[in-house]
N, C-alpha and C. Protein backbone atom coordinates (compact mmCIF):
# COMPACT_ATOMS: atom_id res chain seq x y z
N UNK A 1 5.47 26.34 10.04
CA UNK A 1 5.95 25.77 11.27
C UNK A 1 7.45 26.07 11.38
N UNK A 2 8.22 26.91 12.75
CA UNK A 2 9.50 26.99 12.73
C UNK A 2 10.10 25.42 13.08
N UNK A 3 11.62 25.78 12.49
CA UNK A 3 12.48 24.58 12.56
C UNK A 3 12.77 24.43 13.78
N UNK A 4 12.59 22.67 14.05
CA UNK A 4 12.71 22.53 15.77
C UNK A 4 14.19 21.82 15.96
N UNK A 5 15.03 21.98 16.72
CA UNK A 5 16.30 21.42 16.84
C UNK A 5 15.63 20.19 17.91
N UNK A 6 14.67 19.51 18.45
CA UNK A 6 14.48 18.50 18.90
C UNK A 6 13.82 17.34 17.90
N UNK A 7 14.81 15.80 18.01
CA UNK A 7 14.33 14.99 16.96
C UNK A 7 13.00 14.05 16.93
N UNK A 8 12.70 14.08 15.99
CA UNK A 8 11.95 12.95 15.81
C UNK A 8 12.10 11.55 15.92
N UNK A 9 11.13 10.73 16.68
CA UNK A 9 10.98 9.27 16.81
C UNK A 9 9.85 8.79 15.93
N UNK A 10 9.95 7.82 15.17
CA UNK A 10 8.72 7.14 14.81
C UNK A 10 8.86 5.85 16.10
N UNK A 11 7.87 5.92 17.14
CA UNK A 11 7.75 5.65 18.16
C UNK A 11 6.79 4.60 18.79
N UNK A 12 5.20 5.77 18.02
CA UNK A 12 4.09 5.05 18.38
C UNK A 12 3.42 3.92 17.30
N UNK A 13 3.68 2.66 17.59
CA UNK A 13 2.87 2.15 16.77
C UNK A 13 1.80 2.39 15.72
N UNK A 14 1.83 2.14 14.20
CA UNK A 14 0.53 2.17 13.68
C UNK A 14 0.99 0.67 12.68
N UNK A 15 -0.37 0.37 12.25
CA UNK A 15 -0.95 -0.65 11.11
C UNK A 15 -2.13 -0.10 10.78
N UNK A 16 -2.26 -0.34 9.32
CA UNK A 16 -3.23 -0.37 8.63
C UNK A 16 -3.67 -1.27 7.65
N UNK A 17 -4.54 -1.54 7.02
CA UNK A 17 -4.62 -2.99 6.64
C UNK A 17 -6.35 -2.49 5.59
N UNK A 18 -5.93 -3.04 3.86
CA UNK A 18 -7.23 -2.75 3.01
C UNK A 18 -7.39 -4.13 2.45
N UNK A 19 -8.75 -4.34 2.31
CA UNK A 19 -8.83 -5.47 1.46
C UNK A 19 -9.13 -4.66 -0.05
N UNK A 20 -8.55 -5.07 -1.21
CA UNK A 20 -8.44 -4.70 -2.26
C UNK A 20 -9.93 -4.74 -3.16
N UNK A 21 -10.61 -3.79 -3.59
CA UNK A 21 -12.02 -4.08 -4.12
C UNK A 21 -11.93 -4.60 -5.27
N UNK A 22 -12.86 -3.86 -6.68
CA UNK A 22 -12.41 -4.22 -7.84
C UNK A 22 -11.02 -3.80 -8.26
N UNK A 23 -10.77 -4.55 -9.84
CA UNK A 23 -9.64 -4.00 -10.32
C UNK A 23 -9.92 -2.82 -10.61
N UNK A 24 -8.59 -2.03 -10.91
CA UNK A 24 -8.26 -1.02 -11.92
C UNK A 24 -8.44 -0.56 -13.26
N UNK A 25 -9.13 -0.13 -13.61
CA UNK A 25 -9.53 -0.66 -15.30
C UNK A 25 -8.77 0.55 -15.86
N UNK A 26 -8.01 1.61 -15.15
CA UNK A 26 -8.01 2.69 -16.09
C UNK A 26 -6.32 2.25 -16.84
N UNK A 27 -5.47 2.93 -17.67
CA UNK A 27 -4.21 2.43 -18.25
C UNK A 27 -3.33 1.61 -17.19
N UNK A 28 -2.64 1.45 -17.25
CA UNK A 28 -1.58 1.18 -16.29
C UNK A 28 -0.50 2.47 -16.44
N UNK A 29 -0.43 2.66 -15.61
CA UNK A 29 0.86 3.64 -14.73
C UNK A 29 2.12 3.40 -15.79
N UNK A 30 2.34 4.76 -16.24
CA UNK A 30 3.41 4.71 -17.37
C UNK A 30 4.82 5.92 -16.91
N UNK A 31 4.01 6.78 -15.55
CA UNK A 31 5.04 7.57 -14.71
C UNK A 31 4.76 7.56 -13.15
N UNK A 32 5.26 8.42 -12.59
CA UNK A 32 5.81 8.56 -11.33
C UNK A 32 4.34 8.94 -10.54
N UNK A 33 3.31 9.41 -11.78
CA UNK A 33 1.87 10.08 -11.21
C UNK A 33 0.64 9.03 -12.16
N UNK A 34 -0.43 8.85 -11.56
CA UNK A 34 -1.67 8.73 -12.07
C UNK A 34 -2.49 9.24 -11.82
N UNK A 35 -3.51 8.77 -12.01
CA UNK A 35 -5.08 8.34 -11.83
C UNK A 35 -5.61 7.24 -11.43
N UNK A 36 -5.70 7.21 -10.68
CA UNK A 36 -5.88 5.48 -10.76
C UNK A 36 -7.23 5.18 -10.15
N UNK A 37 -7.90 3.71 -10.19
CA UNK A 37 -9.61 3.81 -10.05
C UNK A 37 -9.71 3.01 -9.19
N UNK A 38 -10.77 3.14 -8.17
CA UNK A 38 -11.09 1.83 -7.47
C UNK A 38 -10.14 1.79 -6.49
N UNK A 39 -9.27 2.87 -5.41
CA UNK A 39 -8.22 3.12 -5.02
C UNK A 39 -8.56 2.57 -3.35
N UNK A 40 -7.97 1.92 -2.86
CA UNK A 40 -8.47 1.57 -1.16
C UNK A 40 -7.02 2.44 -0.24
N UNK A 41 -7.72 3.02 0.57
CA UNK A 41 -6.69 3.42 1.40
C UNK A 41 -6.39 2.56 2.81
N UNK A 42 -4.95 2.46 2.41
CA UNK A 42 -4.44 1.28 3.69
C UNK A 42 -4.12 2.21 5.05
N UNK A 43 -3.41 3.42 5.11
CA UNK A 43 -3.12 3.77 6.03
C UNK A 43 -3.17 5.22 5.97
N UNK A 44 -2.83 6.35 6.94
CA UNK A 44 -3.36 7.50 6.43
C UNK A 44 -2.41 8.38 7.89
N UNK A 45 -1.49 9.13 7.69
CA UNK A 45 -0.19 9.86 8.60
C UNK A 45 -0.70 10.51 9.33
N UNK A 46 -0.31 11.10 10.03
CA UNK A 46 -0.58 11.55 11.82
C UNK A 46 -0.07 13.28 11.19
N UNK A 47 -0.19 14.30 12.41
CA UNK A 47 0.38 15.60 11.89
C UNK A 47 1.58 15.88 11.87
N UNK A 48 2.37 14.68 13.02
CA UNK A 48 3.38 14.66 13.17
C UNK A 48 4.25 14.15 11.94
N UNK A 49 3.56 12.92 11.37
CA UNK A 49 4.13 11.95 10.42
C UNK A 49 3.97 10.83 10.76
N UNK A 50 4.03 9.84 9.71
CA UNK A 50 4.28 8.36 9.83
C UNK A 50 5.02 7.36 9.36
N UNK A 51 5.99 6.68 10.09
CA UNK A 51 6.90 6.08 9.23
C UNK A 51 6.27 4.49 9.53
N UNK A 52 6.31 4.07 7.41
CA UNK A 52 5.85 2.75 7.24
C UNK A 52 7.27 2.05 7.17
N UNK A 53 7.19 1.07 7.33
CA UNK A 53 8.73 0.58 7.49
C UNK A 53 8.50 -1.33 6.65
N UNK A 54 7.50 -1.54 6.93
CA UNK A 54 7.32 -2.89 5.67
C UNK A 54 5.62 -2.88 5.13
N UNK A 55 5.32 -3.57 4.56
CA UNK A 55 4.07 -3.60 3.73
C UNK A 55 4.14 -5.09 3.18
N UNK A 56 2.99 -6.10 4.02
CA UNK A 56 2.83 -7.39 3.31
C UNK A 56 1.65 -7.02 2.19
N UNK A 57 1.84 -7.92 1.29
CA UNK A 57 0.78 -8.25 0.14
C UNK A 57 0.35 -9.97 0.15
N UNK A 58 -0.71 -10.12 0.38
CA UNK A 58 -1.53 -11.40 0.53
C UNK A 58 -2.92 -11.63 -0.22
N UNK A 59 -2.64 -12.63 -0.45
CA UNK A 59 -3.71 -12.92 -1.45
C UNK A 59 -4.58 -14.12 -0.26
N UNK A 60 -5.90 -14.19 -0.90
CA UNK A 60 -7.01 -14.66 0.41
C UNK A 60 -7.73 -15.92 -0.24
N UNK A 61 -6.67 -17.11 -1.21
CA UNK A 61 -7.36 -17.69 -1.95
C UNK A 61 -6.94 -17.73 -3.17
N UNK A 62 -7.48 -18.11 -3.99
CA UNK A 62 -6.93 -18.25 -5.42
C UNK A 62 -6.37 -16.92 -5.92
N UNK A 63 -5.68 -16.73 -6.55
CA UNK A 63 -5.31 -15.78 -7.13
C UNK A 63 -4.84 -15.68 -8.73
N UNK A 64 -5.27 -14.66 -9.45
CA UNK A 64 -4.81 -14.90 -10.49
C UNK A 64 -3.62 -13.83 -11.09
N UNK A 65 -3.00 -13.74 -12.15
CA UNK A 65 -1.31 -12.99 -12.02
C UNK A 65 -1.73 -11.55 -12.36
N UNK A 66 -0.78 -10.51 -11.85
CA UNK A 66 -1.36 -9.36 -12.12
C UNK A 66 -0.27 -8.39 -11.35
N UNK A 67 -0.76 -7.40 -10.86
CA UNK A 67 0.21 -6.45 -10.53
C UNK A 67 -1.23 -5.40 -9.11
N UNK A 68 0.20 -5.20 -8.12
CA UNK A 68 -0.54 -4.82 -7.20
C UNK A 68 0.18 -2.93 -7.27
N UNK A 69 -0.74 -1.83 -7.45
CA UNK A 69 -0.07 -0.74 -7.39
C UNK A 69 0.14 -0.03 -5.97
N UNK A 70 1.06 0.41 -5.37
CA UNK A 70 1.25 1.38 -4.37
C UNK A 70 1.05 2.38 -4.68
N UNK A 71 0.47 3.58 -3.98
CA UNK A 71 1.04 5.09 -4.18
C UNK A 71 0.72 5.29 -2.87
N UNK A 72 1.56 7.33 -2.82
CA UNK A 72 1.32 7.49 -2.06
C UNK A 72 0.42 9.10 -2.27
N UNK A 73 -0.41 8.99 -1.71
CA UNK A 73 -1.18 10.22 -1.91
C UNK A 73 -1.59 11.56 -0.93
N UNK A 74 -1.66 12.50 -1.56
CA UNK A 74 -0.61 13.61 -0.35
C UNK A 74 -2.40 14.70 -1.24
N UNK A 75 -3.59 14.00 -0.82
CA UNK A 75 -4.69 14.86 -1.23
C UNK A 75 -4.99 15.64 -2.49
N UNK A 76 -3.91 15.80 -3.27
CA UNK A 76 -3.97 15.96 -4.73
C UNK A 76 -3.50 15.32 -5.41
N UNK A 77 -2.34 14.59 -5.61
CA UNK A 77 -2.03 13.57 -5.99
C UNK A 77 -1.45 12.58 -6.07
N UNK A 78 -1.34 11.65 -7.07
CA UNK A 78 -1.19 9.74 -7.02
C UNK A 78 0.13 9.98 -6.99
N UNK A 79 1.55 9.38 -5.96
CA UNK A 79 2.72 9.19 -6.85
C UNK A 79 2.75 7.54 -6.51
N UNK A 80 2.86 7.16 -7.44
CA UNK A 80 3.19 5.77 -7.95
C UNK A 80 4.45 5.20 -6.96
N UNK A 81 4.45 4.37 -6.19
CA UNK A 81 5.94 4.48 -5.14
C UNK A 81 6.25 2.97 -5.17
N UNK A 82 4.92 1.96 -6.06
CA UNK A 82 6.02 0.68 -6.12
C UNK A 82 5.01 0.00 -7.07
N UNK A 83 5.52 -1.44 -7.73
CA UNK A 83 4.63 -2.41 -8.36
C UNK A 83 4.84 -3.75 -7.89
N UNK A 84 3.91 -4.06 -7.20
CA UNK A 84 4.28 -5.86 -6.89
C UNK A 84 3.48 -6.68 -8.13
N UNK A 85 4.36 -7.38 -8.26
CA UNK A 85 4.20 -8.94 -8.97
C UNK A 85 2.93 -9.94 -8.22
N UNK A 86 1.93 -10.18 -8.56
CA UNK A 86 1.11 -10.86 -8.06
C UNK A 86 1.10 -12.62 -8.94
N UNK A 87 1.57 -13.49 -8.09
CA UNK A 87 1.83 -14.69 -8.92
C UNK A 87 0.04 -15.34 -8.94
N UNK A 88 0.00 -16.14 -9.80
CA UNK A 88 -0.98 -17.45 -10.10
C UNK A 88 -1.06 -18.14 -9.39
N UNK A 89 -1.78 -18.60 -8.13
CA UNK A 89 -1.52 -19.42 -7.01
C UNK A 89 -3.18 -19.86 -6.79
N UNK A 90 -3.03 -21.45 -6.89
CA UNK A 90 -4.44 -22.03 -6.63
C UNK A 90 -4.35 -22.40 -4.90
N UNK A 91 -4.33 -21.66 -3.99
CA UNK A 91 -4.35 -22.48 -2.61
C UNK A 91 -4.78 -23.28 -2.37
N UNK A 92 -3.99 -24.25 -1.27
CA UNK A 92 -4.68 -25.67 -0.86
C UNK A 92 -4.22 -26.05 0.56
N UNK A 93 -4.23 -27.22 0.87
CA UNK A 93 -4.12 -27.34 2.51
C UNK A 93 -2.30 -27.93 2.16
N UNK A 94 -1.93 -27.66 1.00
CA UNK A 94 -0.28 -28.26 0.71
C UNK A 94 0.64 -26.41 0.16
N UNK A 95 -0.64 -25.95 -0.26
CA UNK A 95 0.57 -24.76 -1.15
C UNK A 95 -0.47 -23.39 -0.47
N UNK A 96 0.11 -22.67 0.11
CA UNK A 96 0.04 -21.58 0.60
C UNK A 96 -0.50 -19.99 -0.03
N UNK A 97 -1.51 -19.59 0.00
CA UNK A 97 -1.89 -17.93 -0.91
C UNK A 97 -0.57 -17.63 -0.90
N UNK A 98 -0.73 -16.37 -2.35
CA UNK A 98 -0.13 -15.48 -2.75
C UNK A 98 0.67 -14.67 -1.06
N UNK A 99 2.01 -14.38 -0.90
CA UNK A 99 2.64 -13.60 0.47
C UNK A 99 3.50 -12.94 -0.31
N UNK A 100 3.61 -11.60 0.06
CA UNK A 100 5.05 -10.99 -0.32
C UNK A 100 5.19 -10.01 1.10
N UNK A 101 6.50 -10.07 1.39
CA UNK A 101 6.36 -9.19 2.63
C UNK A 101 7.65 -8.11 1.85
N UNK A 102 7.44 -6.73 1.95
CA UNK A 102 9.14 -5.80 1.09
C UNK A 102 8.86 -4.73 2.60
N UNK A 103 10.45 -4.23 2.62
CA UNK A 103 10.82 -3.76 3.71
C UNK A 103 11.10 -2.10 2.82
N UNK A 104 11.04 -1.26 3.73
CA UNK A 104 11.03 0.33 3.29
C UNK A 104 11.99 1.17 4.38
N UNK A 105 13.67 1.92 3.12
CA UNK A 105 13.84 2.66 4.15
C UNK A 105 13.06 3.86 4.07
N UNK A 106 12.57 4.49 2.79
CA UNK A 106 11.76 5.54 2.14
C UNK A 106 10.79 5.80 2.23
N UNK A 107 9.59 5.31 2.85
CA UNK A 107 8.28 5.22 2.56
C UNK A 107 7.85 6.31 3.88
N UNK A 108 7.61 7.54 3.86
CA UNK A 108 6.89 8.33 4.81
C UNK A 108 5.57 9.21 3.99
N UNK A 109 4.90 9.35 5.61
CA UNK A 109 3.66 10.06 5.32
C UNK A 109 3.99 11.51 6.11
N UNK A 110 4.22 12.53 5.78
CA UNK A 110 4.69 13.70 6.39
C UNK A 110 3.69 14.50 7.35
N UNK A 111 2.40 13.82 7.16
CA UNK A 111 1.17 15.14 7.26
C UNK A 111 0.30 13.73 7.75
N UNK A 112 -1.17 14.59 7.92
CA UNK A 112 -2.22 13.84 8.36
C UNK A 112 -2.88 14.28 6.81
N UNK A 113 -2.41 14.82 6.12
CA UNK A 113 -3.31 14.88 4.44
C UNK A 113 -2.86 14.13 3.67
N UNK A 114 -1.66 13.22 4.06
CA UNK A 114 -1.10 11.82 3.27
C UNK A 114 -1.52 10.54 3.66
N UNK A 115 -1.43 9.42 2.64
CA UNK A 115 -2.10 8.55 3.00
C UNK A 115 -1.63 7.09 1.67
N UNK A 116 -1.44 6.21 2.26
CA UNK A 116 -0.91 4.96 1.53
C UNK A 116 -2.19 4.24 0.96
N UNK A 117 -1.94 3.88 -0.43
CA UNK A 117 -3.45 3.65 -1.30
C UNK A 117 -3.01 2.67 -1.67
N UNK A 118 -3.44 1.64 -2.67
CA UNK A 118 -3.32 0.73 -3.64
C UNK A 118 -4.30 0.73 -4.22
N UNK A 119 -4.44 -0.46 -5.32
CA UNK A 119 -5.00 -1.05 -6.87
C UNK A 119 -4.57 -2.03 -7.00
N UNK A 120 -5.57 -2.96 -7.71
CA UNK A 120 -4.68 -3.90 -8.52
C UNK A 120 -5.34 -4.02 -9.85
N UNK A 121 -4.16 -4.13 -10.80
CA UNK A 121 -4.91 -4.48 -12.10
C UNK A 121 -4.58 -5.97 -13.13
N UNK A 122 -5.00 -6.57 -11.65
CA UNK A 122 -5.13 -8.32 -12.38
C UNK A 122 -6.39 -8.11 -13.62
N UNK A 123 -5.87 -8.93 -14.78
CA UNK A 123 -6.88 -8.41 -15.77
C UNK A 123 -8.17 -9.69 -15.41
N UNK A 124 -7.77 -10.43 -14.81
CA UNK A 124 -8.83 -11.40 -14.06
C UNK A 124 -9.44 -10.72 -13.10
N UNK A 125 -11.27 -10.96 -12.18
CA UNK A 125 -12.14 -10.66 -11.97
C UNK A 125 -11.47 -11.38 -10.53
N UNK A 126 -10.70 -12.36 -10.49
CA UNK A 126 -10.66 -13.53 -9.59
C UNK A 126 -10.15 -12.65 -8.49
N UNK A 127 -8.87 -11.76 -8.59
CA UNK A 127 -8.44 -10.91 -7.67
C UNK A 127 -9.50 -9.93 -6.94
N UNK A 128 -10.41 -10.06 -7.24
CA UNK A 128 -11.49 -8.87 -6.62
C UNK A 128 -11.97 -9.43 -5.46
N UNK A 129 -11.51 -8.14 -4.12
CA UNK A 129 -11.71 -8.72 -2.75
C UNK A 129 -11.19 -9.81 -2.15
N UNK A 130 -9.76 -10.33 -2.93
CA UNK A 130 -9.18 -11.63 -2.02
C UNK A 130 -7.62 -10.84 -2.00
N UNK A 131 -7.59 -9.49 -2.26
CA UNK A 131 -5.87 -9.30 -1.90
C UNK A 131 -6.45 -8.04 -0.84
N UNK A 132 -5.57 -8.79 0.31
CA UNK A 132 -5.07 -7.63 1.22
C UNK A 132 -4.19 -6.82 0.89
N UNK A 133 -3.68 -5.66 1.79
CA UNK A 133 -2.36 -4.62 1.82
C UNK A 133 -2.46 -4.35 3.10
N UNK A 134 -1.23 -4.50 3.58
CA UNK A 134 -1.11 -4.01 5.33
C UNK A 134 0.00 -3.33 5.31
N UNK A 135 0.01 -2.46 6.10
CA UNK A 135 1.21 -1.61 6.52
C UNK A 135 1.68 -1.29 8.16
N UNK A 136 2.73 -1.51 7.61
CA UNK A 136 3.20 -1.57 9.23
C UNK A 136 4.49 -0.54 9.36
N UNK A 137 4.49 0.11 10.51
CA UNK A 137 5.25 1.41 11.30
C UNK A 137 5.17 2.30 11.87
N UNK A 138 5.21 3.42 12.28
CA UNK A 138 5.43 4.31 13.14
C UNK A 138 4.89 5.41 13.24
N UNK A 139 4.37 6.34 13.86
CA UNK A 139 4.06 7.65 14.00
C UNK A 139 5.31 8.76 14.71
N UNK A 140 5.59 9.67 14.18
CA UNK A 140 6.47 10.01 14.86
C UNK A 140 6.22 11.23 16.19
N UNK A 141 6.73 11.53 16.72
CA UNK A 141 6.74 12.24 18.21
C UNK A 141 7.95 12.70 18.73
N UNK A 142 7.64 13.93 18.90
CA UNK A 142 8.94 14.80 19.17
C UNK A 142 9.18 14.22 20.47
């Protein structure tokens, strides 16, 4: 594709949104790349591109402590792009699920062959199917 001297907007709205299946059983992430198992895809870039700009993590209920993985995956492979902290939280009609909301100036999908994934590898069973991942931002358009 030649270089275009007209800029880009991330413009058009997108969200995407996974509920988290089983855990992860394979190692935990020791670099910048994995493998990783049981992978849900939250959102997935336009040809133009897509800019994510925050990402909540929510838990749907009890939760037990663990770690939620990001990557971002570009059709061959995993890069590892964050780790959330997943706290111990018994919900009730006084104390509120698991919320983390983190803001991104970095986080793009360049292509329509990229795509925002997660995992979690709570070593508890309890996390299975009660954590969301949503993503929220932009498509861009010349």
């Amino acid at each position: 594709m030649a270089a275009s001297i007209d800029p880009l907007f991330a413009i058009v709205p997108r969200h995407g949104t996974a509920l988290l299946g089983t855990r992860d059983t394979t190692a935990l992430p020791t670099g910048l790349t994995t493998t990783p198992a049981n992978v849900s895809t939250i959102i997935t870039g336009v040809a133009a591109g897509t800019k994510i700009t925050s990402v909540v993590f929510k838990g749907c209920g009890v939760t037990a402590a663990g770690v939620i993985n990001l990557f971002v995956y570009d059709s061959t492979t995993y890069a590892l792009f964050d780790q959330i902290y997943v706290d111990a939280i018994t919900a009730t009609n006084i104390l509120p699920a698991f919320r983390l909301q983190k803001t991104y100036t970095d986080l793009d999908l360049p292509t329509a062959s990229w795509s925002l994934r997660a995992t979690h590898t709570c070593a508890a069973a309890t996390n299975d199917s009660i954590l969301r991942v949503q993503a929220f931002g932009a498509d861009y358009t010349a």
